[in-house]
Protein backbone atom coordinates (compact mmCIF):
# COMPACT_ATOMS: atom_id res chain seq x y z
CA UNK A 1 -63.93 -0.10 60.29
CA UNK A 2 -64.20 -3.81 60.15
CA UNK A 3 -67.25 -4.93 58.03
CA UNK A 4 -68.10 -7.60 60.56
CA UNK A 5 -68.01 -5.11 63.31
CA UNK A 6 -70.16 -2.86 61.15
CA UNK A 7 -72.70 -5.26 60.83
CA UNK A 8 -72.16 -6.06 64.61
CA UNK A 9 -72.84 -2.83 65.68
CA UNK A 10 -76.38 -2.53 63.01
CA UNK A 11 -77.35 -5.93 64.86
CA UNK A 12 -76.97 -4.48 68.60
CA UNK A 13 -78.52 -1.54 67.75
CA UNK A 14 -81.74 -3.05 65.63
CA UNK A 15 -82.17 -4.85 68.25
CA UNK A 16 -81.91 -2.76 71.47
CA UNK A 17 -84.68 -0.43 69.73
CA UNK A 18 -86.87 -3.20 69.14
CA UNK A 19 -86.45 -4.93 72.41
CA UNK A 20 -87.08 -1.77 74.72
CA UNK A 21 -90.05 -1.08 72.38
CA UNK A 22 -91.35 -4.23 72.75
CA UNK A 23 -90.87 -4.65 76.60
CA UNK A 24 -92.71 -0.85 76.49
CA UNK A 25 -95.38 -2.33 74.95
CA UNK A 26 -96.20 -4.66 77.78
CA UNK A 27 -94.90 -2.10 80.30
CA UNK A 28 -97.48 0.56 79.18
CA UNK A 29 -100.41 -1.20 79.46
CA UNK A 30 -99.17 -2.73 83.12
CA UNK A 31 -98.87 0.99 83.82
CA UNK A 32 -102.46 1.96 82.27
CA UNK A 33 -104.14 -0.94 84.43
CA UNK A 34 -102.39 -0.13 87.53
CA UNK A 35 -100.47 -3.59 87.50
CA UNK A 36 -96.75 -3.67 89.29
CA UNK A 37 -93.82 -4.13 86.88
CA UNK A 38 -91.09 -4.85 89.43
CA UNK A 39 -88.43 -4.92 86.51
CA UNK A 40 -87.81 -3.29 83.24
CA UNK A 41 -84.42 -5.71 81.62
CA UNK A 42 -82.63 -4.92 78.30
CA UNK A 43 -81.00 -7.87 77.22
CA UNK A 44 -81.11 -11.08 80.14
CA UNK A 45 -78.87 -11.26 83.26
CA UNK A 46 -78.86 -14.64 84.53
CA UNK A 47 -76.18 -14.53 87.39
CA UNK A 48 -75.03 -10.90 86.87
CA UNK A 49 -76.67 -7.17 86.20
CA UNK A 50 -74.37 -4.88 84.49
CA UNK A 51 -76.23 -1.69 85.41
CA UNK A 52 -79.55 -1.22 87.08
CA UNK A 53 -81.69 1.69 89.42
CA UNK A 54 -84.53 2.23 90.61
CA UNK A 55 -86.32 6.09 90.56
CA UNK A 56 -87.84 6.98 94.21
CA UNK A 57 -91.05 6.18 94.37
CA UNK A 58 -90.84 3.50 91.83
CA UNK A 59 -91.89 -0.14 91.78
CA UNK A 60 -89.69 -0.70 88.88
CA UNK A 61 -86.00 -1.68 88.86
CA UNK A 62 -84.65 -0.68 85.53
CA UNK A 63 -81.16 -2.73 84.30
CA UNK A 64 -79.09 -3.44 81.49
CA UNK A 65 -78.22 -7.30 81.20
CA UNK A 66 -74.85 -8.67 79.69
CA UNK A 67 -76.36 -11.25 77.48
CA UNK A 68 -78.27 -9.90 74.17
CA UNK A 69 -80.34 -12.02 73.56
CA UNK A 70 -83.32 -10.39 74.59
CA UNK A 71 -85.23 -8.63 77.12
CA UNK A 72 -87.87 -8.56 79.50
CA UNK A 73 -90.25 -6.89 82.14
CA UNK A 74 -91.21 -9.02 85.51
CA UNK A 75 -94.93 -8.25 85.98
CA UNK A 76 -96.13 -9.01 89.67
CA UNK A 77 -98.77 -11.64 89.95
CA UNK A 78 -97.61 -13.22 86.42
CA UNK A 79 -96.54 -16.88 85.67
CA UNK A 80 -93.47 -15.58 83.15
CA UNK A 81 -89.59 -16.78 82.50
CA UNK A 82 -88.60 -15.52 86.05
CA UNK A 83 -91.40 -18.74 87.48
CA UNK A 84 -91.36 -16.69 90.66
CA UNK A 85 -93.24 -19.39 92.32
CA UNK A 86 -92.64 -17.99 96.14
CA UNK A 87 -94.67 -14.73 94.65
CA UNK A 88 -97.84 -17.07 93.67
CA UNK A 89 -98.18 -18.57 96.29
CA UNK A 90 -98.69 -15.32 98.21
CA UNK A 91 -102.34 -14.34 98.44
CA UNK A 92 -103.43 -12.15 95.37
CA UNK A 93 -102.87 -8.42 95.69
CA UNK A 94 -104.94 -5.62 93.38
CA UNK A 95 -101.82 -4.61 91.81
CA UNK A 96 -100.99 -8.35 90.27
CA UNK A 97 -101.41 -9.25 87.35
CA UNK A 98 -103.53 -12.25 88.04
CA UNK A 99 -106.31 -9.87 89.84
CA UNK A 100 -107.11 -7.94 86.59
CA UNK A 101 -109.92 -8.58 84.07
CA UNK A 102 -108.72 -10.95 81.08
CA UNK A 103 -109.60 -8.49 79.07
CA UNK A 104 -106.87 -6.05 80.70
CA UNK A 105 -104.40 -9.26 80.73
CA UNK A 106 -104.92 -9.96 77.41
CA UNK A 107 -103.73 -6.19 76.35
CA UNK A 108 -100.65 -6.35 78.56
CA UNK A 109 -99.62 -9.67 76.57
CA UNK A 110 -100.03 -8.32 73.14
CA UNK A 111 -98.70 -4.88 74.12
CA UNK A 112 -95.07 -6.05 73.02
CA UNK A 113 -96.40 -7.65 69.67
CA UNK A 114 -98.50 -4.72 68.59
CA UNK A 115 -95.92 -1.97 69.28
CA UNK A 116 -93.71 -3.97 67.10
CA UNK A 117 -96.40 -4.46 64.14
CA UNK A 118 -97.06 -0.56 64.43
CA UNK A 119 -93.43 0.18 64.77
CA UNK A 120 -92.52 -1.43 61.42
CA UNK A 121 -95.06 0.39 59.67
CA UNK A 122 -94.40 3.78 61.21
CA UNK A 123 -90.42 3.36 60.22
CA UNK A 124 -91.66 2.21 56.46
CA UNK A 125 -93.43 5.47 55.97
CA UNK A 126 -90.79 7.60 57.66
CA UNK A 127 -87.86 6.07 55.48
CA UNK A 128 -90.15 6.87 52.20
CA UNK A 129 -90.79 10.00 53.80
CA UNK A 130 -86.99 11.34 54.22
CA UNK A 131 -85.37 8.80 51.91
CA UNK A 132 -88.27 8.54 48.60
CA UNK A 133 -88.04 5.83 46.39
CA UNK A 134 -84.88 5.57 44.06
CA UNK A 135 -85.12 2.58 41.55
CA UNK A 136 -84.67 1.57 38.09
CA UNK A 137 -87.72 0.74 36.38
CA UNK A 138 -88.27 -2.55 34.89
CA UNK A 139 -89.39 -1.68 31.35
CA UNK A 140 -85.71 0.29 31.30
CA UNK A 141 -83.48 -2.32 31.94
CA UNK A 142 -82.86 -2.82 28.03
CA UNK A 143 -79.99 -5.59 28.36
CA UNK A 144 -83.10 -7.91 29.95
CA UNK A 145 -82.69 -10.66 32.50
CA UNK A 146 -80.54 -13.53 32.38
CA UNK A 147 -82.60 -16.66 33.32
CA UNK A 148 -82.17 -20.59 34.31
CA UNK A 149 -82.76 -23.75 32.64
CA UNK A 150 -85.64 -24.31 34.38
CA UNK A 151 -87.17 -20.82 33.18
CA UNK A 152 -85.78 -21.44 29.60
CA UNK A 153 -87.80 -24.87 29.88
CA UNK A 154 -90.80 -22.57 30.23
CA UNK A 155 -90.33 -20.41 27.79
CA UNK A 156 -87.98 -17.45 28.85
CA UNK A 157 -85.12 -16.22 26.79
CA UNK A 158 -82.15 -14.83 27.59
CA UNK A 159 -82.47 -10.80 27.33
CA UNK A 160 -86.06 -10.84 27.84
CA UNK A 161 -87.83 -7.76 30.26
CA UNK A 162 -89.97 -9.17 32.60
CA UNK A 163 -92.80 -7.16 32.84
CA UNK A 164 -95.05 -8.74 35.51
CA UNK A 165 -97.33 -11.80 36.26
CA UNK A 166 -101.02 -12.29 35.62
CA UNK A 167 -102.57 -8.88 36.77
CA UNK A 168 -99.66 -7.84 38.76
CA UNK A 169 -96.58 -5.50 37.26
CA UNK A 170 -93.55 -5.49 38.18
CA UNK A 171 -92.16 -1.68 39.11
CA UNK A 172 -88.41 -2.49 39.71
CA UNK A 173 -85.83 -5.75 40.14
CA UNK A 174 -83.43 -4.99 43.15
CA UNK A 175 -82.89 -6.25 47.06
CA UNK A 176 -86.12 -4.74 47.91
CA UNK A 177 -88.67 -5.90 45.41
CA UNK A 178 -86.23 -9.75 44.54
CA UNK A 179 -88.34 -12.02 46.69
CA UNK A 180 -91.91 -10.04 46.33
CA UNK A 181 -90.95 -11.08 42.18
CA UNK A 182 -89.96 -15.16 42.80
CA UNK A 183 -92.92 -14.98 45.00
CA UNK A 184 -95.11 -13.72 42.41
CA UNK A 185 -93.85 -16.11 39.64
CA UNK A 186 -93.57 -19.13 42.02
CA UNK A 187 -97.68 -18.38 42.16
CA UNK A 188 -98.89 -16.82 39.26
CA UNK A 189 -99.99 -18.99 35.94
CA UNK A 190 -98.98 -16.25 32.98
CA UNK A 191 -95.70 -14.28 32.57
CA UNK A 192 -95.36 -11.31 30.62
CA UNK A 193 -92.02 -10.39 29.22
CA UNK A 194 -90.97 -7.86 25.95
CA UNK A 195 -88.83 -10.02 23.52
CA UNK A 196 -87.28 -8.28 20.58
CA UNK A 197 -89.72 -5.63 21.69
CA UNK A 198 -92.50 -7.39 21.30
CA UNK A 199 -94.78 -8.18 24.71
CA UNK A 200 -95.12 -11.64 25.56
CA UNK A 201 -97.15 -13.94 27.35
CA UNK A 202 -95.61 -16.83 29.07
CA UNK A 203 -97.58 -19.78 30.73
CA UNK A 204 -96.25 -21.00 34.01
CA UNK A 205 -96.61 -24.56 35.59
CA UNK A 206 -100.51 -25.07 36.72
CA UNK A 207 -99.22 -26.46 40.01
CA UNK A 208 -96.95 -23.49 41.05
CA UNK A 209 -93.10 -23.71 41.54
CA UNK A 210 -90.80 -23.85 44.73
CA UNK A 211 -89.73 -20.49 45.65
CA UNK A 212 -86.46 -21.52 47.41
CA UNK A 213 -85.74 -24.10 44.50
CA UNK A 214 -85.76 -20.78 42.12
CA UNK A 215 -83.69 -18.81 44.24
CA UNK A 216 -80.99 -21.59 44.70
CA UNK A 217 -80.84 -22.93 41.42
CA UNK A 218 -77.18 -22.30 39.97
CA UNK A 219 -77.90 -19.29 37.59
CA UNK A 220 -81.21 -18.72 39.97
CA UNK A 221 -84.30 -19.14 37.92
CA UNK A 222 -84.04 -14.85 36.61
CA UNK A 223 -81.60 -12.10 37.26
CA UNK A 224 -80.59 -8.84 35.59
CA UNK A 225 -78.44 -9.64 32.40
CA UNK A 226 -74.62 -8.26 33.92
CA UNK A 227 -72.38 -7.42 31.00
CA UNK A 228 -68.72 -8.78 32.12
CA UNK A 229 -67.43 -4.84 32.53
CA UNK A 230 -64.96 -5.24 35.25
CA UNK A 231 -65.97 -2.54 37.56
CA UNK A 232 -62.97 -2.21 39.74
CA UNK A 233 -59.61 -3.92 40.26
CA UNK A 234 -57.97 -4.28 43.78
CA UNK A 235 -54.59 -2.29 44.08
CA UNK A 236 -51.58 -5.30 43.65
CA UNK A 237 -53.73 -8.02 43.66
CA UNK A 238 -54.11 -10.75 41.27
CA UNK A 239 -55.96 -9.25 38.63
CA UNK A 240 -53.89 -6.27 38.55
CA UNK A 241 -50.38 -7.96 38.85
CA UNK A 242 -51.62 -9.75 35.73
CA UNK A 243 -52.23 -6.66 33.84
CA UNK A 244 -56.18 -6.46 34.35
CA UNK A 245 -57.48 -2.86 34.43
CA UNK A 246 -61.20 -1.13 35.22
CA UNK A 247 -63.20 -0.76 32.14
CA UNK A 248 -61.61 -4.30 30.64
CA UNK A 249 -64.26 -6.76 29.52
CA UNK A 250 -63.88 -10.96 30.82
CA UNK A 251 -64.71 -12.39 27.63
CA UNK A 252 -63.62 -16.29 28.16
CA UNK A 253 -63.04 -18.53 30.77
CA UNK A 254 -61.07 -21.30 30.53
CA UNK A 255 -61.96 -21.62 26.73
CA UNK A 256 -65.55 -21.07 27.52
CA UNK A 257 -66.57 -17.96 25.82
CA UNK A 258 -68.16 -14.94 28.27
CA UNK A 259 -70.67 -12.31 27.30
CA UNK A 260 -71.79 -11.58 31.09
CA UNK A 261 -71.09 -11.70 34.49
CA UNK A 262 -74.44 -14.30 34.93
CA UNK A 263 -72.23 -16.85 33.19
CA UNK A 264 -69.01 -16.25 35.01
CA UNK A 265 -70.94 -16.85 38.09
CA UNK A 266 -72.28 -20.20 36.92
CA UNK A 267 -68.94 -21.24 35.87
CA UNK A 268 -67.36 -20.19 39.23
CA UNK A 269 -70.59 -21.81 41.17
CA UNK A 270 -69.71 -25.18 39.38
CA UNK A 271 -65.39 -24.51 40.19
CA UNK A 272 -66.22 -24.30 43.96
CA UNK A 273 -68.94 -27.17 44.09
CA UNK A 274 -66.12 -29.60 42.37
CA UNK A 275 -63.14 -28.49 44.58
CA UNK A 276 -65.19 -29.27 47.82
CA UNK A 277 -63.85 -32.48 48.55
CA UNK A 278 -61.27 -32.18 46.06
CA UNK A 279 -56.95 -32.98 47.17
CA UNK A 280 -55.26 -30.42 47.48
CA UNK A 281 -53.04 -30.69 44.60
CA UNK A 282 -56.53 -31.20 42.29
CA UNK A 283 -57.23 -27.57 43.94
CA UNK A 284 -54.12 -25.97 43.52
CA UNK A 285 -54.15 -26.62 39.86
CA UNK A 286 -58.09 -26.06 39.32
CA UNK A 287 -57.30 -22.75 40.72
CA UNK A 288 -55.03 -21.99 37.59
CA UNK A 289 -57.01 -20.94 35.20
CA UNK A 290 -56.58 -18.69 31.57
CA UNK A 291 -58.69 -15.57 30.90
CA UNK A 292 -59.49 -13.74 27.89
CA UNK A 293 -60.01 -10.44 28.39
CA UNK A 294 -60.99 -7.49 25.88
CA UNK A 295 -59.22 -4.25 26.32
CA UNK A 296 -61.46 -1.33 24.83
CA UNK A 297 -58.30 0.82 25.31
CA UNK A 298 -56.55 -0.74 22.71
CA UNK A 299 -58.87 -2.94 21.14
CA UNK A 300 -57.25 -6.44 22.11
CA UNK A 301 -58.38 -9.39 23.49
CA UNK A 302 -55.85 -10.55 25.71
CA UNK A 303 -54.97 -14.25 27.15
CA UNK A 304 -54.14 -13.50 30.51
CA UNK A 305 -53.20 -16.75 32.95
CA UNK A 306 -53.35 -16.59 36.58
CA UNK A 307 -53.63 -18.44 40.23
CA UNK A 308 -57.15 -17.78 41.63
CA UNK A 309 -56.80 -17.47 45.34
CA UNK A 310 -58.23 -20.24 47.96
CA UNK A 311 -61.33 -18.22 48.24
CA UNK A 312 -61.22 -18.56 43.88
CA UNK A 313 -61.45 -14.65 43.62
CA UNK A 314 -58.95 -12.43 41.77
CA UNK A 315 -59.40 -9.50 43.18
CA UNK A 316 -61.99 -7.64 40.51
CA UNK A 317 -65.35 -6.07 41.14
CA UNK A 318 -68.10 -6.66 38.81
CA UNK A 319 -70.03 -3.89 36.91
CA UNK A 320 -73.11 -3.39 38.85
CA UNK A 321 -76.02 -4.37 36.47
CA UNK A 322 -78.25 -0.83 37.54
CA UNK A 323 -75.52 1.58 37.70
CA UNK A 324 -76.21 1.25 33.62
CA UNK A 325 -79.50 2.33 33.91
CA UNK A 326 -81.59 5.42 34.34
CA UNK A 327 -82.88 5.88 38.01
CA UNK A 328 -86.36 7.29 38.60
CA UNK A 329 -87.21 8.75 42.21
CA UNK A 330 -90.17 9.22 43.63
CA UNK A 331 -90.60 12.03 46.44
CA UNK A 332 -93.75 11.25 49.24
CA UNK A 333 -94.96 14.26 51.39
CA UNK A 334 -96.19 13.10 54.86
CA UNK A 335 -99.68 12.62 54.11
CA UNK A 336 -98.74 10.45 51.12
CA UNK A 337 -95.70 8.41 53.34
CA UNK A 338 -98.08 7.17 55.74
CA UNK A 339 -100.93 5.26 53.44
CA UNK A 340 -97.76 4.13 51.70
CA UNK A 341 -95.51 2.80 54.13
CA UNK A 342 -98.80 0.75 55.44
CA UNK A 343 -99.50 -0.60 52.67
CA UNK A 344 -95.55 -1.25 51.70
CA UNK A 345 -95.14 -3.01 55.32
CA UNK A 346 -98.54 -4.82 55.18
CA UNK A 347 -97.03 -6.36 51.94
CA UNK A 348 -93.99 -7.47 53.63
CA UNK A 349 -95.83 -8.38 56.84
CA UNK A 350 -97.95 -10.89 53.98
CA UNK A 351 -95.31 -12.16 51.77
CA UNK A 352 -93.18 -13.38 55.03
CA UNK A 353 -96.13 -15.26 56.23
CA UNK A 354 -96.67 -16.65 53.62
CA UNK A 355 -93.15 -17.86 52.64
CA UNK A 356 -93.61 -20.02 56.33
CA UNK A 357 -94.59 -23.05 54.53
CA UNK A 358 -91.32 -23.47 53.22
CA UNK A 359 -89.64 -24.08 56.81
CA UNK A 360 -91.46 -27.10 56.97
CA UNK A 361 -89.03 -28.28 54.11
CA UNK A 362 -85.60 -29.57 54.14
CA UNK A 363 -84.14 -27.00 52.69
CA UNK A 364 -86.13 -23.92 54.67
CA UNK A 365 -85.34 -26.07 57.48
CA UNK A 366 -81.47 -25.31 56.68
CA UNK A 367 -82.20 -21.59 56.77
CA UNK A 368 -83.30 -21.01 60.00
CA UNK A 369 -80.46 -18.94 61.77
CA UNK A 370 -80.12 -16.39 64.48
CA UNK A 371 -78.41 -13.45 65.11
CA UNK A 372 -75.48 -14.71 62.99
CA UNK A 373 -78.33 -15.05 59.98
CA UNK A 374 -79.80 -12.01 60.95
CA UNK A 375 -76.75 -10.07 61.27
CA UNK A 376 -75.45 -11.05 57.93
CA UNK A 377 -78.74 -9.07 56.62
CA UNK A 378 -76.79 -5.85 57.30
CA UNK A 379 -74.65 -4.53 54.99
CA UNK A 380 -70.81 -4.10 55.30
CA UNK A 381 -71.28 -0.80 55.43
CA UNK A 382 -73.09 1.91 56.97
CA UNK A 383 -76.63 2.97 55.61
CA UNK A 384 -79.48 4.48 57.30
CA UNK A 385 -81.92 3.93 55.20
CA UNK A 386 -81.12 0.24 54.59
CA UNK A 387 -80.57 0.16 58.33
CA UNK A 388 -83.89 1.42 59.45
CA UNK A 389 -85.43 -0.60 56.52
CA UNK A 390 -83.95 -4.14 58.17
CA UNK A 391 -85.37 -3.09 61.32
CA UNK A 392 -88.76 -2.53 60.16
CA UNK A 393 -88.59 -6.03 58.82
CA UNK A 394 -86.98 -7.79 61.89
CA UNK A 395 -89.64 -5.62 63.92
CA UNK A 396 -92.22 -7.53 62.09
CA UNK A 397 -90.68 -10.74 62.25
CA UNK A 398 -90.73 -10.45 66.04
CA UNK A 399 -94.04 -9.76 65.91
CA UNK A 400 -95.07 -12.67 64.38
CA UNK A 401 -92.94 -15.11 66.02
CA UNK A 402 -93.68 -13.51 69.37
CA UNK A 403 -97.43 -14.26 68.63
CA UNK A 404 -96.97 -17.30 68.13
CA UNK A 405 -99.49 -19.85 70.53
CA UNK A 406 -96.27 -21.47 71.92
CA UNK A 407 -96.25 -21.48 75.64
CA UNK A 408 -93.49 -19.26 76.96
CA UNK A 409 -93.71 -16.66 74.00
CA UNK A 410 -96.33 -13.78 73.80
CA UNK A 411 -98.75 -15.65 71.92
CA UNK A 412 -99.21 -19.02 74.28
CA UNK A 413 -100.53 -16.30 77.35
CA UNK A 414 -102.72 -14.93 74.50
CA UNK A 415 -104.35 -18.48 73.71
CA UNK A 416 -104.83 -19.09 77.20
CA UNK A 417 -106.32 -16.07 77.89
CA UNK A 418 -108.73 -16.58 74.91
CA UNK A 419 -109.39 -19.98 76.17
CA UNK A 420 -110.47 -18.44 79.46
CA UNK A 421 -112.60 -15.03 77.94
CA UNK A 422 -114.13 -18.01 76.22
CA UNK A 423 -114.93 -20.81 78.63
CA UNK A 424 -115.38 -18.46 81.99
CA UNK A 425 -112.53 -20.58 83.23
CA UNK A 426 -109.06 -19.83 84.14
CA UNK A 427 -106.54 -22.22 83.77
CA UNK A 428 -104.83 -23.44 86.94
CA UNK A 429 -101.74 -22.15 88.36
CA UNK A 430 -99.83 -25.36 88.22
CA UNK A 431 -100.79 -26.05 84.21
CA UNK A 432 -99.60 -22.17 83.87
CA UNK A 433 -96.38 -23.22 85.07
CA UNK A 434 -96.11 -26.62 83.36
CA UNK A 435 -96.96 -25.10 80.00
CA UNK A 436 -94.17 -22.43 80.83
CA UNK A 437 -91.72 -24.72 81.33
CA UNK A 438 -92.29 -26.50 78.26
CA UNK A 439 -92.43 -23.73 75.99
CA UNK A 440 -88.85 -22.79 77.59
CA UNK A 441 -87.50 -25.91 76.28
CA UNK A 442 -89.31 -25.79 72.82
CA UNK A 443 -87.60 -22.34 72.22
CA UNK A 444 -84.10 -23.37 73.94
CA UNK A 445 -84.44 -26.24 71.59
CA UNK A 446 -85.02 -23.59 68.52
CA UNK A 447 -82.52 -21.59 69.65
CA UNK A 448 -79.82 -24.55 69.56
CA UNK A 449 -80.98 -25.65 65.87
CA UNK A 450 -80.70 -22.40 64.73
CA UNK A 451 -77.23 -21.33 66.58
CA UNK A 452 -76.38 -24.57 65.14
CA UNK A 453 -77.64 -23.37 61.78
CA UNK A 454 -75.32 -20.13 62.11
CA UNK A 455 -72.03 -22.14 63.29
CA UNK A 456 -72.30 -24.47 60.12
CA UNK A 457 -72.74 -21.58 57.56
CA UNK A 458 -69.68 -19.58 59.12
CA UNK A 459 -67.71 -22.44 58.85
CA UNK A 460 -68.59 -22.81 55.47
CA UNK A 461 -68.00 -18.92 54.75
CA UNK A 462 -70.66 -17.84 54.08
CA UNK A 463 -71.63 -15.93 57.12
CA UNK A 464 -70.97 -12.32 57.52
């Protein structure tokens, strides 16, 4: 199957779950306080309803829109999206919405938002509970890390084991514990690394560093040390047309001299940045290019010349940096899953909030995306546990954003509704609907950005 459709497919179905939880949320305690829902919507259907019915005896309408961007439930009595205005203006009925206690309103609006935050946790401690922990630990990955200039400027070596910062210690280094370590160093004031085998203490800047600047830097500021074992070699491609074979070693570059994958990437980082604007003829020739490659089969380093392809790849896979390591995993019974996984999505729930601040720079202001961003998350191919683990994370970042005091989202009824448990006063119907309307356009105007965001990147490549 088609990786893009693979991760297609993740996307729909991440977010289906979360949406008809969410909607539940608010639906349940509508239900619990006797309040009308008069429609229960997966995904939106301005104009048209693919499928939709209605159980005898039921107030609620349940359909399936054609646009997935979302859902929602229409409760009566209830200044929402749907600004039902001919509904207000009716006199108030016991089964509205606006003729319950705040207290009971209040509920009803963070229903959605807490059956997310719960959510997330409860899928954390099931996925440690069926899938354990599988990882490499730090203090095994002999070869070390490979680092920047930046982190060399500090201190680090090449080949060094990063142990941990200040009081913390670092378990593992892969996609699950990455940002959880920049964030860490990008914070923390001492390093400690094993050089030589010898433990180290490194000092890091007073004033912190920039947590996206690390991670974009070109090496980023530390990864695992790669050795340049080629992996895999596509059948008839480039590579293997030119006589490269699985288990060979890339040892130079263009006269520059190899000992890992880490450096390959910087050189090939710096090929595409100077071909961007480049003619085409400039391009055509940059994309000829002499390796030298070691053959442990026969003990020769080869020169081998070839044409990189537009995309400057070659057709090779690179040795995967913990496949060369021994794997530890860690089992959790139920009643050892549950503490865990709160504490493991708590973590999450934390770090993400905290890495906010950098959205209000230009460069986090680039990453904002959508579903194009969010979709890309997923990988190419089809994993259940990395599946349910995405979801758990996009089910928390819907809880924050959706609690958000912006008028229009979850959050702006709950300010209001704090506003009035505090003051005694209710806000008026007409400033309910002005603040709606306003919110609309603030998140239609998010929503443009970041579709905006998404279009740029995937015509850039680098999307999906």
């Amino acid at each position: 199957m088609d990786a893009f459709l693979i991760k297609a497919l993740q996307l729909i179905l991440c977010f289906s779950i979360l949406i008809l939880l969410h909607e539940g949320g608010h639906f349940f305690f509508a239900k619990l306080f006797k309040v009308r829902v008069e429609k229960f919507c997966l995904f939106f259907d301005p104009w048209k309803t693919l499928f939709k019915f209605k159980p005898k005896n039921s107030d609620t309408e349940y359909c399936l829109g054609w646009l997935p961007l979302g859902g929602y439930v229409k409760i009566s009595g209830m200044i929402d999206e749907s600004m039902d205005r001919e509904q207000m203006k009716q006199p108030p009925q016991p089964w509205e919405f606006r003729t319950k206690p705040a207290w009971q309103r209040l509920l009803i609006m963070i229903g959605g938002v807490l059956v997310n935050f719960l959510l997330a946790l409860f899928i954390y401690a099931m996925v440690l509970f069926v899938w354990g922990e599988t990882y490499v630990p730090m203090a095994s990955m002999k070869q070390g890390m490979a680092f920047s200039e930046q982190a060399k400027a500090l201190g680090f070596r090449d080949g060094d084991i990063l142990l941990g910062v200040d009081d913390k210690t670092f378990r593992s280094f892969d996609n699950t514990t990455l940002q959880n370590i920049y964030r860490d160093l990008s914070n923390g004031q001492t390093a400690h690394v094993i050089r030589a085998g010898r433990k180290m203490d490194i000092a890091l800047p007073a004033e912190g560093m920039n947590m996206l600047d690390m991670f974009r830097s070109v090496p980023p500021f530390v990864m695992p040390y790669i050795p340049s074992r080629i992996d895999s070699v596509v059948p008839e491609g480039i590579a293997y047309k030119a006589g490269i074979r699985k288990g060979d070693f890339l040892v130079g570059f263009n006269g520059t001299p190899l000992k890992s994958w880490n450096e390959y990437n910087v050189l090939m980082a710096r090929l595409h940045e100077s071909l961007k604007d480049a003619p085409t003829d400039d391009s055509l020739a940059a994309r000829h290019v002499t390796l030298w490659v070691d053959r442990p089969a026969t003990g020769q380093v080869d020169t081998v010349p070839l044409m990189l392809n537009s995309a400057l790849l070659m057709g090779i896979g690179q040795s995967n940096a913990y496949a060369i390591y021994p794997h530890t995993t860690k089992k959790y019974g139920i009643l050892e899953a549950v503490p865990a996984g709160v504490r493991y999505g708590w973590k999450v729930f934390a770090g993400y909030v905290n890495d906010l601040k950098y959205l209000f720079t230009k460069d986090g202001a680039k990453s904002i995306g959508s579903f194009g961003t969010i979709g890309s998350m997923f990988p190419d191919v089809w994993s259940w546990k990395r599946f349910w683990e995405l979801t758990a994370f996009i089910s928390l970042i819907l809880a924050f954003m959706n609690i958000l005091p912006i008028p229009a989202l979850d959050g702006g009824h709950v300010f209001f509704l704090l506003c009035e448990i505090v003051t005694r006063r209710k806000p008026s119907e007409k400033f309910m609907e002005r603040a709606q309307l306003a919110g609309m356009w603030i998140l239609i105007a998010l929503m443009i950005y970041a579709v905006g965001n998404d279009i740029f990147r995937f015509l850039l490549k680098d999307l999906f």
